[in-house]
N, C-alpha and C. Protein backbone atom coordinates (compact mmCIF):
# COMPACT_ATOMS: atom_id res chain seq x y z
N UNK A 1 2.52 13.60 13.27
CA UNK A 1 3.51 14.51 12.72
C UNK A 1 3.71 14.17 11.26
N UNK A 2 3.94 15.38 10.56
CA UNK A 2 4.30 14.84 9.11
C UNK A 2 5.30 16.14 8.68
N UNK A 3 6.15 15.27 8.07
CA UNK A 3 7.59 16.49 7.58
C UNK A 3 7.29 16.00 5.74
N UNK A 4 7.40 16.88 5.47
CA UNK A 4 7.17 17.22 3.68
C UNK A 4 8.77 17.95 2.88
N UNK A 5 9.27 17.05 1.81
CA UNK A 5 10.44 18.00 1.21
C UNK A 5 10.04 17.54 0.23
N UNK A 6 10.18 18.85 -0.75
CA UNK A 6 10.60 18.66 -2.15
C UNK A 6 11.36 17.81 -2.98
N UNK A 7 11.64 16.58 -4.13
CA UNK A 7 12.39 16.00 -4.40
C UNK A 7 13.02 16.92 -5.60
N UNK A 8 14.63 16.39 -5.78
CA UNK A 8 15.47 17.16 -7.14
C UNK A 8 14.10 17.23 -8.37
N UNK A 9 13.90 16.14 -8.41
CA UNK A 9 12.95 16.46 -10.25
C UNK A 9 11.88 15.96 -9.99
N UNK A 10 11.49 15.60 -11.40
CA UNK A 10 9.68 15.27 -11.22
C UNK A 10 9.66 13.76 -10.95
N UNK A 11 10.15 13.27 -9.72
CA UNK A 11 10.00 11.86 -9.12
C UNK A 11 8.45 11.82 -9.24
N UNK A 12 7.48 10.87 -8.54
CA UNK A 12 6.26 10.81 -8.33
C UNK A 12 6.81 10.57 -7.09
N UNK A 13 5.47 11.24 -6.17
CA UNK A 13 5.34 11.67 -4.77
C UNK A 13 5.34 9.67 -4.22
N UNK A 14 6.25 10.19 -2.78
CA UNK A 14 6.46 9.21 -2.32
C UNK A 14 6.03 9.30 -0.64
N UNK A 15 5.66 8.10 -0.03
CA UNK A 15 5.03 8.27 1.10
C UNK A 15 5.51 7.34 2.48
N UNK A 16 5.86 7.89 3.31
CA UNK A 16 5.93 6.67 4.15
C UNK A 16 6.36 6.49 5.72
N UNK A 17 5.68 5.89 6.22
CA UNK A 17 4.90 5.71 7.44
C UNK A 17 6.21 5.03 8.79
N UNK A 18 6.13 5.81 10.30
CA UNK A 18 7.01 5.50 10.67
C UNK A 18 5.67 5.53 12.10
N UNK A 19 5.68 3.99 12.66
CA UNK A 19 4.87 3.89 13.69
C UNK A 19 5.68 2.75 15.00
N UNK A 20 6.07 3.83 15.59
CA UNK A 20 6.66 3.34 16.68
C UNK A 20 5.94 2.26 18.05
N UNK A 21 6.63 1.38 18.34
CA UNK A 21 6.21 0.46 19.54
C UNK A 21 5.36 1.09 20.64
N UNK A 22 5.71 2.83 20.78
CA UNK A 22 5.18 3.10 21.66
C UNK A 22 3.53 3.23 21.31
N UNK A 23 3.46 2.99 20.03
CA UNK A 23 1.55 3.89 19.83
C UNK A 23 0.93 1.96 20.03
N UNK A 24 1.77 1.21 20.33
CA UNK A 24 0.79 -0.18 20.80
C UNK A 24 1.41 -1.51 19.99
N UNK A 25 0.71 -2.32 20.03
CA UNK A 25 1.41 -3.72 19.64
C UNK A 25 1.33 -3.53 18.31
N UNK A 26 1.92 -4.98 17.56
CA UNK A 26 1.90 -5.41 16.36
C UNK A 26 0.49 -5.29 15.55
N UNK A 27 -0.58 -5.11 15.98
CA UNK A 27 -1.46 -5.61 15.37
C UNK A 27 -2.27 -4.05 15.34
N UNK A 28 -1.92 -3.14 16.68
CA UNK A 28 -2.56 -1.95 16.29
C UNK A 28 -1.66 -1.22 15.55
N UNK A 29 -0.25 -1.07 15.58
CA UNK A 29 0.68 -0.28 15.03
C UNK A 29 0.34 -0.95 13.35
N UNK A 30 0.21 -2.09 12.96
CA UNK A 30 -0.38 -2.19 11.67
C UNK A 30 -1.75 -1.65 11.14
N UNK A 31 -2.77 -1.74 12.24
CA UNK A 31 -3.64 -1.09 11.77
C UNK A 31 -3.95 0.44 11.86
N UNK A 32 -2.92 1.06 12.39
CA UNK A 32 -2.55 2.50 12.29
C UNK A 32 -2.34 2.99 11.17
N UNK A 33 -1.12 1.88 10.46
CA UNK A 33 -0.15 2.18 9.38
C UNK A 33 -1.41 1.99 7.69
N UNK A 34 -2.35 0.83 8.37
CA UNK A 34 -3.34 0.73 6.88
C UNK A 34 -3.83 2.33 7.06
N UNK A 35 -4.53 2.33 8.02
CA UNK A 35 -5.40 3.68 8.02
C UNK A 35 -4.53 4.94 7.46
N UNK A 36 -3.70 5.38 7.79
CA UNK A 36 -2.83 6.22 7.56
C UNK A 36 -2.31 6.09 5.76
N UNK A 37 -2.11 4.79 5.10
CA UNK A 37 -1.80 4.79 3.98
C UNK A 37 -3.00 5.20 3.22
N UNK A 38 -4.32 4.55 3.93
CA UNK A 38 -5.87 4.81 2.65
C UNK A 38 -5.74 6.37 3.05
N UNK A 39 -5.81 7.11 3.94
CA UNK A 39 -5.73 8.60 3.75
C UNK A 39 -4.39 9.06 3.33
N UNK A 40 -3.38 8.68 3.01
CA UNK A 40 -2.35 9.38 1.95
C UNK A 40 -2.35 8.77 0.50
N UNK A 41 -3.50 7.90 0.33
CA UNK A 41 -3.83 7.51 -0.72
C UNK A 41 -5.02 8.10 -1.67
N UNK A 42 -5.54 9.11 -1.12
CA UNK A 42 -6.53 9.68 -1.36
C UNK A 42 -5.98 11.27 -1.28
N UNK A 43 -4.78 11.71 -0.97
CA UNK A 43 -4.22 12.65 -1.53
C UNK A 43 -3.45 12.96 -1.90
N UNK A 44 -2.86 11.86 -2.96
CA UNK A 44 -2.09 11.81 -4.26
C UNK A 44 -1.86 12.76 -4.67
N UNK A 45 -2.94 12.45 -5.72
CA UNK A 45 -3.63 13.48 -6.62
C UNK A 45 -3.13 15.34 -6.15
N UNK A 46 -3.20 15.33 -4.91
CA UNK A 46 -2.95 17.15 -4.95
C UNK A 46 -2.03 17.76 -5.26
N UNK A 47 -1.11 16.30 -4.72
CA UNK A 47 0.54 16.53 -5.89
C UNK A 47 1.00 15.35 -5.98
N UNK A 48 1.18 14.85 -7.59
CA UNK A 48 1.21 13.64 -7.78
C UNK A 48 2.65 13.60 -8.25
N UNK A 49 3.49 14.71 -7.99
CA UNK A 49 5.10 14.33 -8.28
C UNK A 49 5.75 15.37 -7.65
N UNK A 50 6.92 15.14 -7.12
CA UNK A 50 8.03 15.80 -6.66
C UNK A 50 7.98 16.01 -5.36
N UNK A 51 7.49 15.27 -4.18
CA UNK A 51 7.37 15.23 -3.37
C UNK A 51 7.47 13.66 -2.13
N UNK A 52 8.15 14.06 -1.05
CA UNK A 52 8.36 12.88 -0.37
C UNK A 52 7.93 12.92 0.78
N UNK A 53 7.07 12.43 1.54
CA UNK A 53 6.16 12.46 2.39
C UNK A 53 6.66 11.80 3.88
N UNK A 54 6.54 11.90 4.67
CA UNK A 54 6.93 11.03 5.67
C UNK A 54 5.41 11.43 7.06
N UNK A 55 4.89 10.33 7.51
CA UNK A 55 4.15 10.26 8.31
C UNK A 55 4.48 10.00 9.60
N UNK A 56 4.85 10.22 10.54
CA UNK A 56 4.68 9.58 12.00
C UNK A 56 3.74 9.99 13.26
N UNK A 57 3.61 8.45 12.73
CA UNK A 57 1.79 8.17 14.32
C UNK A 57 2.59 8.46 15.39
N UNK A 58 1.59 9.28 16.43
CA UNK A 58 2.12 9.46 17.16
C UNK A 58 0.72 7.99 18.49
N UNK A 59 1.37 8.33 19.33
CA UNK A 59 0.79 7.17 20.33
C UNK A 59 -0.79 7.73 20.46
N UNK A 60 -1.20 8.38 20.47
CA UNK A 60 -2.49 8.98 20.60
C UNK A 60 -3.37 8.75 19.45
N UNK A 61 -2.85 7.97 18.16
CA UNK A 61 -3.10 7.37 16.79
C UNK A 61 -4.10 6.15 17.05
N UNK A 62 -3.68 5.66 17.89
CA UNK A 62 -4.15 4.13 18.28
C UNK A 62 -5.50 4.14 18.70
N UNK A 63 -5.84 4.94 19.50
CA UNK A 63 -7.03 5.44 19.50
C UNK A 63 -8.04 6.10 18.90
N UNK A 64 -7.68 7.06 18.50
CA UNK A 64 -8.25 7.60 17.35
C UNK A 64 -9.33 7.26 16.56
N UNK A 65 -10.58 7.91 15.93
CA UNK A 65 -11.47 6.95 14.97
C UNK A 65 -11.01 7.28 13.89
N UNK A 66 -11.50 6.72 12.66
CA UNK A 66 -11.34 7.19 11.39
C UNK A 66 -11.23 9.23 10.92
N UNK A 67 -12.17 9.38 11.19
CA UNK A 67 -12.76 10.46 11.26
C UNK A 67 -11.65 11.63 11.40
N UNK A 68 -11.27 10.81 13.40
CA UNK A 68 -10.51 12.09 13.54
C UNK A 68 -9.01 11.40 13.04
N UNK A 69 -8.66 10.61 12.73
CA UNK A 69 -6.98 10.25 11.88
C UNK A 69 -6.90 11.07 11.12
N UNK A 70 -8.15 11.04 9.99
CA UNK A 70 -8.01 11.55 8.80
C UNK A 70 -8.06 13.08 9.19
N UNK A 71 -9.17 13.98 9.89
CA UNK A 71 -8.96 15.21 9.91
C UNK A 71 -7.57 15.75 10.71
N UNK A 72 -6.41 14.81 11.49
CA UNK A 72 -5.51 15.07 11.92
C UNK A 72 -4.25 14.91 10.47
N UNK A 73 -4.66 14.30 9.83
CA UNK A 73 -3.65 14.16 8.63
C UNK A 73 -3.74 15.18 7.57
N UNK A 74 -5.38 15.68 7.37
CA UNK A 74 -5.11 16.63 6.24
C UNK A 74 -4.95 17.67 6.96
N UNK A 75 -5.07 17.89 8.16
CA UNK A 75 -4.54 19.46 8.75
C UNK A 75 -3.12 19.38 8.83
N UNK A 76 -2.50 17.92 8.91
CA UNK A 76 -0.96 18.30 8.97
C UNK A 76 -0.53 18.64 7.61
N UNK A 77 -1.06 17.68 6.38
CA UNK A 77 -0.95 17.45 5.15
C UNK A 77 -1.07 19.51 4.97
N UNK A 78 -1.74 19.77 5.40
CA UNK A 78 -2.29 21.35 4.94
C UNK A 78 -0.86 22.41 5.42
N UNK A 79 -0.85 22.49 6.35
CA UNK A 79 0.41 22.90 7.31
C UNK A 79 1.37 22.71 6.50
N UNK A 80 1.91 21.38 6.19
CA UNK A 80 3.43 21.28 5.35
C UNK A 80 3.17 21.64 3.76
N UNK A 81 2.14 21.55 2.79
CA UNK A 81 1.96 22.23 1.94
C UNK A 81 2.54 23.87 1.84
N UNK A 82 1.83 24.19 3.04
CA UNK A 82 1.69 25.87 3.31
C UNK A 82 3.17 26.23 3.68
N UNK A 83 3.93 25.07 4.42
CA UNK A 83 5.24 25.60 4.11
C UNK A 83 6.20 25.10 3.34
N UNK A 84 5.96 24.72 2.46
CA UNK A 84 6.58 24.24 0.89
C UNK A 84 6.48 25.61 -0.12
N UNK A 85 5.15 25.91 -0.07
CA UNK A 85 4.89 26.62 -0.41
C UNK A 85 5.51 28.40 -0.20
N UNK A 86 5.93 28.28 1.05
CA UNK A 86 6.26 30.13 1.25
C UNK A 86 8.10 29.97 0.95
N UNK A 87 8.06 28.87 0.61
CA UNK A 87 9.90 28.26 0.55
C UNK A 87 10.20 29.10 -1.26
């Protein structure tokens, strides 16, 4: 899941990751949270200010390969754009 709002001014875009006990232990819920940061780190750039990001893995994360994290993040990433956008 990812929820997207606009900030008051031209902050630089901010990001950040909420991975609950339920998607697995200490050691996968961290390695959820790296994976998840290198792909919101790589789309900065599409808007590099005024925006505040919030990520949450859901339990089905833990599993996941690279591959499909990332194509589950820029389709959400795409989705909350698209409704920023009709706002």
């Amino acid at each position: 899941m990812l929820y997207a709002a606009p900030t008051a001014g031209p902050e630089p875009t901010r990001f950040g990751f909420i991975v609950a006990k339920t998607v697995g232990n200490a050691v996968v819920r961290n390695r959820v949270k790296r994976r998840l940061r290198e792909a919101a780190a790589g789309t900065v750039s599409l808007r590099p200010s005024g925006l505040n990001v919030v990520v949450r893995a859901l339990p089905a994360s833990a599993d996941a390969t690279w591959t499909e994290l990332c194509a589950d993040y820029d389709a959400a990433l795409a989705s909350a754009f698209k409704r920023l956008d009709q706002q």
